[in-house]
Protein backbone atom coordinates (compact mmCIF):
# COMPACT_ATOMS: atom_id res chain seq x y z
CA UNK A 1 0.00 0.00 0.00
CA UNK A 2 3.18 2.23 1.08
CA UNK A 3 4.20 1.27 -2.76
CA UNK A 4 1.28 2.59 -4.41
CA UNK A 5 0.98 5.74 -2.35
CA UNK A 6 4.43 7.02 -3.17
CA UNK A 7 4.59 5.78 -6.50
CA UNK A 8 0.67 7.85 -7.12
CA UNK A 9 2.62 11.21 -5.20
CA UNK A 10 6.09 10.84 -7.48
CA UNK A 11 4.08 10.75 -10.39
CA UNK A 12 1.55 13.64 -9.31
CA UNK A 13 4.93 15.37 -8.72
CA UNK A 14 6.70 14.17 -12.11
CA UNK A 15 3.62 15.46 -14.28
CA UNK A 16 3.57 18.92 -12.26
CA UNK A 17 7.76 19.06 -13.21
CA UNK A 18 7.37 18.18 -16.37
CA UNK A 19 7.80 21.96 -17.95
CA UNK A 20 10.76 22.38 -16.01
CA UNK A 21 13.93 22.79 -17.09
CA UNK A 22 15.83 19.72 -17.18
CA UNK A 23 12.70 18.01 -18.92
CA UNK A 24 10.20 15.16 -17.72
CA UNK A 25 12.65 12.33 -17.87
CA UNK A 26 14.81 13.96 -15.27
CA UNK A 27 12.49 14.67 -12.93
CA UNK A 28 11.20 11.21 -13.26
CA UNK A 29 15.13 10.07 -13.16
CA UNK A 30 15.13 12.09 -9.58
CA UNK A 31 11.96 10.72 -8.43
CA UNK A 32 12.61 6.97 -9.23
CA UNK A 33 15.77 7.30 -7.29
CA UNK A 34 14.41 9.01 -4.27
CA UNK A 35 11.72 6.13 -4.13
CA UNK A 36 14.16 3.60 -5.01
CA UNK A 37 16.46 4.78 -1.75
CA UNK A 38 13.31 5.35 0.18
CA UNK A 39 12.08 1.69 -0.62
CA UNK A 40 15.30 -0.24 -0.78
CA UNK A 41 17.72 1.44 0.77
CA UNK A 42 19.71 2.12 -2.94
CA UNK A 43 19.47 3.27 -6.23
CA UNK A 44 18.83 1.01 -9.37
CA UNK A 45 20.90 2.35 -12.07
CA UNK A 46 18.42 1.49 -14.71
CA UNK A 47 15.85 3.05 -16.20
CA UNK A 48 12.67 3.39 -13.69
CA UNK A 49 8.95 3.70 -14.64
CA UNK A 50 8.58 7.22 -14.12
CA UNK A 51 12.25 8.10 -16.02
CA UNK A 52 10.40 6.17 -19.33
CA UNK A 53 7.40 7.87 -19.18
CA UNK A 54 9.07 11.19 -18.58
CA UNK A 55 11.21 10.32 -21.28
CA UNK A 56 7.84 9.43 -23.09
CA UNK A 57 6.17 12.92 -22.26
CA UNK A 58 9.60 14.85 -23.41
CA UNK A 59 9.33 12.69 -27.19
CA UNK A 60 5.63 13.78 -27.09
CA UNK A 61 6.27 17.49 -26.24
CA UNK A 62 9.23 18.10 -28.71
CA UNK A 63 11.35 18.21 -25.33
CA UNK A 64 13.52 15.34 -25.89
CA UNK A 65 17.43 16.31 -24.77
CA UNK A 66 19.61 13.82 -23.28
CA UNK A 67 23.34 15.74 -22.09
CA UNK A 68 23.58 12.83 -19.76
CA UNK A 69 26.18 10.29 -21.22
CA UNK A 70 25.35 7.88 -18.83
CA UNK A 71 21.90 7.80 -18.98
CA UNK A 72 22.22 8.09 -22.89
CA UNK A 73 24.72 5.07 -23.20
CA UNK A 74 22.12 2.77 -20.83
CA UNK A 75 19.26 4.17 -23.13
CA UNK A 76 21.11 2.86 -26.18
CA UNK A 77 21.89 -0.52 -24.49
CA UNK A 78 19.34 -1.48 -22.67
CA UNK A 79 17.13 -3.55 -25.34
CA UNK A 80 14.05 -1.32 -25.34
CA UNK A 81 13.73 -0.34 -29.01
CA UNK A 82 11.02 2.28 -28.06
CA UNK A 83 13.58 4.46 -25.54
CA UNK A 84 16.26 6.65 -28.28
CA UNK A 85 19.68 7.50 -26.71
C-alpha cells in the first residue's frame, strides 16, 4: 500500500515538473531514485517507470534532450527499441 501511495505522489509530482527545465525524464530520473532509496535502501541504475514515461512525455512534447552520457549510453543498451539515446 506504502508502494502505491508514493509511487501515485512521485508521479503527481513528475507530471507537475514536467515543464521544467531539465525536462520530464529527469524529474522522473530524480523521483525513481528518491523512491528507489526510500524503498530499498539504494538506487537502481536502470531506467525506472517514471524516467520512461518522462522520457515518453519529453518525445511527445518536442522536449527530448539527453546531455547525460550515462543515462544516454544505458538508453542505447538497454534492449528497449522504443527508448532513443
Amino acid at each position: 500500500m506504502l508502494k502505491v501511495i508514493a509511487t501515485a505522489a512521485a508521479a503527481t509530482a513528475m507530471l507537475s515538473l514536467a515543464a521544467c527545465d531539465g525536462g520530464a525524464e529527469r524529474s522522473g530520473e530524480n523521483l525513481d531514485s528518491s523512491i528507489e532509496e526510500a524503498l530499498q535502501g539504494h538506487e537502481n541504475l536502470g531506467d525506472g517507470p517514471l524516467e520512461q514515461a518522462g522520457e515518453s512525455i519529453d518525445e511527445i512534447s518536442g522536449n527530448q534532450q539527453n546531455d547525460d552520457a550515462a543515462d544516454a549510453i544505458n538508453d542505447a543498451t538497454d534492449g528497449d527499441s522504443s527508448t532513443n539515446p
